[in-house]
N, C-alpha and C. Protein backbone atom coordinates (compact mmCIF):
# COMPACT_ATOMS: atom_id res chain seq x y z
N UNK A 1 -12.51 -3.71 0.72
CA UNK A 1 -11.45 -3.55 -0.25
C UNK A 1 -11.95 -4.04 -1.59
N UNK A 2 -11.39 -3.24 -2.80
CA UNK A 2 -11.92 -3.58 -3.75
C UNK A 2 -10.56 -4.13 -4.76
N UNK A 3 -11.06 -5.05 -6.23
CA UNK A 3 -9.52 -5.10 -6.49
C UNK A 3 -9.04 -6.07 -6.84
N UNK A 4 -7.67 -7.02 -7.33
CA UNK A 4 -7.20 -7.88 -7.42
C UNK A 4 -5.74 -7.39 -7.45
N UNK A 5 -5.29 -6.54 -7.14
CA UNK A 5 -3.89 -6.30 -7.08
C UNK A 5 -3.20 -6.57 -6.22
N UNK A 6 -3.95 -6.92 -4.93
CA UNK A 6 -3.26 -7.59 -3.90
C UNK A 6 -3.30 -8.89 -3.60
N UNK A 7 -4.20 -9.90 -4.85
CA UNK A 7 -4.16 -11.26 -4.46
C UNK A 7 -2.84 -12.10 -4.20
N UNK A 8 -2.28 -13.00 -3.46
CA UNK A 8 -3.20 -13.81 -2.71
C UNK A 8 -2.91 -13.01 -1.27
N UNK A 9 -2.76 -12.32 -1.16
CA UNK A 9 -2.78 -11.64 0.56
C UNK A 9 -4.13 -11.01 0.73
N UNK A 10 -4.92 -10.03 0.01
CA UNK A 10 -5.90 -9.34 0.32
C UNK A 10 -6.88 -9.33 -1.37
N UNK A 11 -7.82 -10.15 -0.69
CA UNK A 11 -9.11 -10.52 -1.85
C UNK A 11 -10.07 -9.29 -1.81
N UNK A 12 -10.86 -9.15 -2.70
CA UNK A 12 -11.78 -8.03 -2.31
C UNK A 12 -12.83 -8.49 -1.89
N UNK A 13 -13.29 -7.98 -0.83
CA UNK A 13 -14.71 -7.88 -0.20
C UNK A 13 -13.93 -8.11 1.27
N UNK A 14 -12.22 -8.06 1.18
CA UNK A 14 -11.72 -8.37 2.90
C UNK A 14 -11.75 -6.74 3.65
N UNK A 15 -11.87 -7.06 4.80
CA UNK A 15 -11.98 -5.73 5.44
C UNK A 15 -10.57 -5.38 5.79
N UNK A 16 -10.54 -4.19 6.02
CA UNK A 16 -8.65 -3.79 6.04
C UNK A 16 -8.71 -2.59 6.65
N UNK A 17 -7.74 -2.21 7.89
CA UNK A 17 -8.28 -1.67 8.88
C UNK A 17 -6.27 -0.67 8.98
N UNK A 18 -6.17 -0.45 8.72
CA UNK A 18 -5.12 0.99 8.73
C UNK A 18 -4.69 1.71 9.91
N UNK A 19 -3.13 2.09 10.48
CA UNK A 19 -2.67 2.89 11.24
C UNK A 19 -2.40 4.13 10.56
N UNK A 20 -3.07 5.55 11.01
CA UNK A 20 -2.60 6.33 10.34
C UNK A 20 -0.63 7.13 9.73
N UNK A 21 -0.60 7.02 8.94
CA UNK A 21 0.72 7.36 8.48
C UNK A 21 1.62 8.49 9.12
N UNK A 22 2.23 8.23 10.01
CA UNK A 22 2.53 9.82 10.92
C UNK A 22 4.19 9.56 10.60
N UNK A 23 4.63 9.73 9.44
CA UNK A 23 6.56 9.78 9.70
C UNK A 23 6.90 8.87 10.13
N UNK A 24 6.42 7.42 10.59
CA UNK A 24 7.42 6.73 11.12
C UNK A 24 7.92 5.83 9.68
N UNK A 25 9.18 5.17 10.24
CA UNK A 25 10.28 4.58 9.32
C UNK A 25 9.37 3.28 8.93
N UNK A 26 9.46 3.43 7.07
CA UNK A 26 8.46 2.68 6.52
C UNK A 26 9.78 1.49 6.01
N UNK A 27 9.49 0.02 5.63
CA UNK A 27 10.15 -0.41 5.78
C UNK A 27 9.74 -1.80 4.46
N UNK A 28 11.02 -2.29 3.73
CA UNK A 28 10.39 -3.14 2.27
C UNK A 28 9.23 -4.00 2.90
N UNK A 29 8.33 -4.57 2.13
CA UNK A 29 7.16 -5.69 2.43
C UNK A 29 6.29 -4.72 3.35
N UNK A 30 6.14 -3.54 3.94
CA UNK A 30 4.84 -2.82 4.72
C UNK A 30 3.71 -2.86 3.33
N UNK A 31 2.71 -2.89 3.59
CA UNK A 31 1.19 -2.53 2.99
C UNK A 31 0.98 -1.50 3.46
N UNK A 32 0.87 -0.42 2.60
CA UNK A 32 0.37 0.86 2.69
C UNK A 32 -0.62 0.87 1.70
N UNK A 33 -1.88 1.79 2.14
CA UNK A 33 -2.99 2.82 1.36
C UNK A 33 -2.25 4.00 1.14
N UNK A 34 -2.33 4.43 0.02
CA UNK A 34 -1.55 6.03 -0.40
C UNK A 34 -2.64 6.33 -2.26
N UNK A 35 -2.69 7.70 -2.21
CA UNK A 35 -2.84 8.11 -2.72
C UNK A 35 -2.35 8.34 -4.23
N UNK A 36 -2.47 7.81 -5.20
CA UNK A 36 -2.15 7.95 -6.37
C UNK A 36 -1.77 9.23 -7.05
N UNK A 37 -1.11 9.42 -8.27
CA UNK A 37 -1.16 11.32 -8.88
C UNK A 37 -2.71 11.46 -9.25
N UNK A 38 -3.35 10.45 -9.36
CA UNK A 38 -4.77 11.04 -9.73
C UNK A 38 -5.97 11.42 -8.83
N UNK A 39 -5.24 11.40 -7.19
CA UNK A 39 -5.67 11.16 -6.05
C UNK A 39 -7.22 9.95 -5.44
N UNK A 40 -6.68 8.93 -6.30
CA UNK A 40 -7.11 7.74 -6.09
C UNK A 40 -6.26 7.12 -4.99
N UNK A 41 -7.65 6.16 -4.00
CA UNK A 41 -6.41 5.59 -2.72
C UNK A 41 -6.38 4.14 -3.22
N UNK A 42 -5.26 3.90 -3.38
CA UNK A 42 -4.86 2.44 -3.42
C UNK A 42 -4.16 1.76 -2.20
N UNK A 43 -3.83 0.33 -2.30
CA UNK A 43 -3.34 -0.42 -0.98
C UNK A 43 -2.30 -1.11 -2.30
N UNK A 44 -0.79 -0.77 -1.28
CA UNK A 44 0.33 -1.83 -2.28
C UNK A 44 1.44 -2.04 -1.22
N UNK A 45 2.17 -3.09 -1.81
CA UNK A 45 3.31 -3.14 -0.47
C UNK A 45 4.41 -2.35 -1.00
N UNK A 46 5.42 -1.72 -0.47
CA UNK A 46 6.58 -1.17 -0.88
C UNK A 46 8.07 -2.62 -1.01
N UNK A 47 8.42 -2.11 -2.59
CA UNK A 47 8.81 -3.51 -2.49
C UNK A 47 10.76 -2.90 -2.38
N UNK A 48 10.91 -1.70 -2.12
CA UNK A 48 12.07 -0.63 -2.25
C UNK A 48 11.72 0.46 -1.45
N UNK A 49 13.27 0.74 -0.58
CA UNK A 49 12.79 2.46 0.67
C UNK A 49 13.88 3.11 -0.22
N UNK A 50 13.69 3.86 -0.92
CA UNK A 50 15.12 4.84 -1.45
C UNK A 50 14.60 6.16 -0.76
N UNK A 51 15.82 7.62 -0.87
CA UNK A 51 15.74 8.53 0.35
C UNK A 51 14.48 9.24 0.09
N UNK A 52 14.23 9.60 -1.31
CA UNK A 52 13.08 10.67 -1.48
C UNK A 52 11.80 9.92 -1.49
N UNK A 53 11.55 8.25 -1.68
CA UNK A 53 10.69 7.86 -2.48
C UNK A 53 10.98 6.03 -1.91
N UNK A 54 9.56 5.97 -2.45
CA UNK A 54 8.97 4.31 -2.38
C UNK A 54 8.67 3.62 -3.19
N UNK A 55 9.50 2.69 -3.60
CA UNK A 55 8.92 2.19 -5.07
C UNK A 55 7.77 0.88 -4.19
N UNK A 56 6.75 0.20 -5.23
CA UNK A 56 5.36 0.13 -4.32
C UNK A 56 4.75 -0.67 -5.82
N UNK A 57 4.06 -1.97 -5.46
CA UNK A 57 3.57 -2.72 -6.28
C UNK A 57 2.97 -3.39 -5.84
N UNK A 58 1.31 -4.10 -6.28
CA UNK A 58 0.52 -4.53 -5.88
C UNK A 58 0.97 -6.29 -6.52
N UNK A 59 0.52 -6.97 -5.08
CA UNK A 59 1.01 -8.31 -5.29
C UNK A 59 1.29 -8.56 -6.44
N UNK A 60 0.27 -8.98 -6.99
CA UNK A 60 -0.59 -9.43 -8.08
C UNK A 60 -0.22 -8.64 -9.12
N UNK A 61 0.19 -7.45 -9.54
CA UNK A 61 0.73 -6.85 -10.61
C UNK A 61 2.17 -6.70 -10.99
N UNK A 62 2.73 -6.59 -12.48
CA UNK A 62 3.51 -6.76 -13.12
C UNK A 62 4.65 -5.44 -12.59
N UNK A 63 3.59 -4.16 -12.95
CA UNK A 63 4.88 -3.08 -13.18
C UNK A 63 5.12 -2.28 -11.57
N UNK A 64 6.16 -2.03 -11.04
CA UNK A 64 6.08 -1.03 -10.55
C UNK A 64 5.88 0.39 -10.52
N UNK A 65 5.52 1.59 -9.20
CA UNK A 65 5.68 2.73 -9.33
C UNK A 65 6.28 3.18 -8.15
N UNK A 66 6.74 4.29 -8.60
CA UNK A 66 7.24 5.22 -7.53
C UNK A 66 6.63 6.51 -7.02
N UNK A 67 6.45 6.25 -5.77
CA UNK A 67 5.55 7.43 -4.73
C UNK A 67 6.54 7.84 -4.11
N UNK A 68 5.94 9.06 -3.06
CA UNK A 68 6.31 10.20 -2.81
C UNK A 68 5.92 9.45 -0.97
N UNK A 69 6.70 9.71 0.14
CA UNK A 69 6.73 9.62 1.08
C UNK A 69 4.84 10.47 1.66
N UNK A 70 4.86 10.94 1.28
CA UNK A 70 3.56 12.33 1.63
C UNK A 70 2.42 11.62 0.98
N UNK A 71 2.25 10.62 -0.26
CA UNK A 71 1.16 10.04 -0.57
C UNK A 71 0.74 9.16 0.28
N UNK A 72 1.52 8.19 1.20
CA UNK A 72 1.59 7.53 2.26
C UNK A 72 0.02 7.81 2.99
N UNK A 73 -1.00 7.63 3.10
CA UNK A 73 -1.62 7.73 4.05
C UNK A 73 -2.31 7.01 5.50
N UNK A 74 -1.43 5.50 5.34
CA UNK A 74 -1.71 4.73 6.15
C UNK A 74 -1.04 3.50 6.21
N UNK A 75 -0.96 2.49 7.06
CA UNK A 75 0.01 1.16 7.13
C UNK A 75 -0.61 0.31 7.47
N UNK A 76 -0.72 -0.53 7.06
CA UNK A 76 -1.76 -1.79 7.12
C UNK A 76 -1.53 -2.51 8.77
N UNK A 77 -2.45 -2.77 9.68
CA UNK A 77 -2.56 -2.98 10.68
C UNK A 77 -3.57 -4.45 10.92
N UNK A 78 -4.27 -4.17 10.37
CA UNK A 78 -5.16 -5.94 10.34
C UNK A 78 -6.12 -5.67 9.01
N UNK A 79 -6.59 -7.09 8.83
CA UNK A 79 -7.04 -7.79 8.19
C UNK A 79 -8.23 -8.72 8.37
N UNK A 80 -9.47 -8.51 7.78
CA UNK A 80 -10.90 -9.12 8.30
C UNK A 80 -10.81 -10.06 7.46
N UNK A 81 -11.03 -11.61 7.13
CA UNK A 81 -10.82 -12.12 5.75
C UNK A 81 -12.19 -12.67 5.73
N UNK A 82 -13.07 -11.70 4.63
CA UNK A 82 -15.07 -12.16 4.88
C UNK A 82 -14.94 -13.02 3.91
């Protein structure tokens, strides 16, 4: 993992190991990897479930954004801390 947007939960150089994203019910505080509009993959927690959309902010950062259920590509499952 690369980064500081997720400090103090996930430092970079930690290993981070993902369930793939298949529709199931995502839920506030999950860590998801999803895809950005610039199709960059980032890791953020969802800090809001509204019906169309996820609002989603990295620890460590100020602003939020809002994604799209379909950028979703994974749910954080463990954590290596090197």
């Amino acid at each position: 993992m690369k980064g500081s947007s997720m400090n103090p939960m996930l430092f970079e150089g930690n290993t981070v190991c993902f369930k793939e994203y298949r529709g199931e019910i995502l839920k506030q505080g999950n860590i998801v990897r999803y895809n950005d509009s610039k199709g960059k993959d980032l890791i953020h927690r969802i800090v809001a479930v509204q019906q169309d959309e996820l609002i989603i902010k990295g620890d460590n950062n100020k602003m939020e954004e809002e994604i799209n259920y379909s950028q979703v590509k994974g749910i954080l499952a463990m954590v290596l801390y090197t």
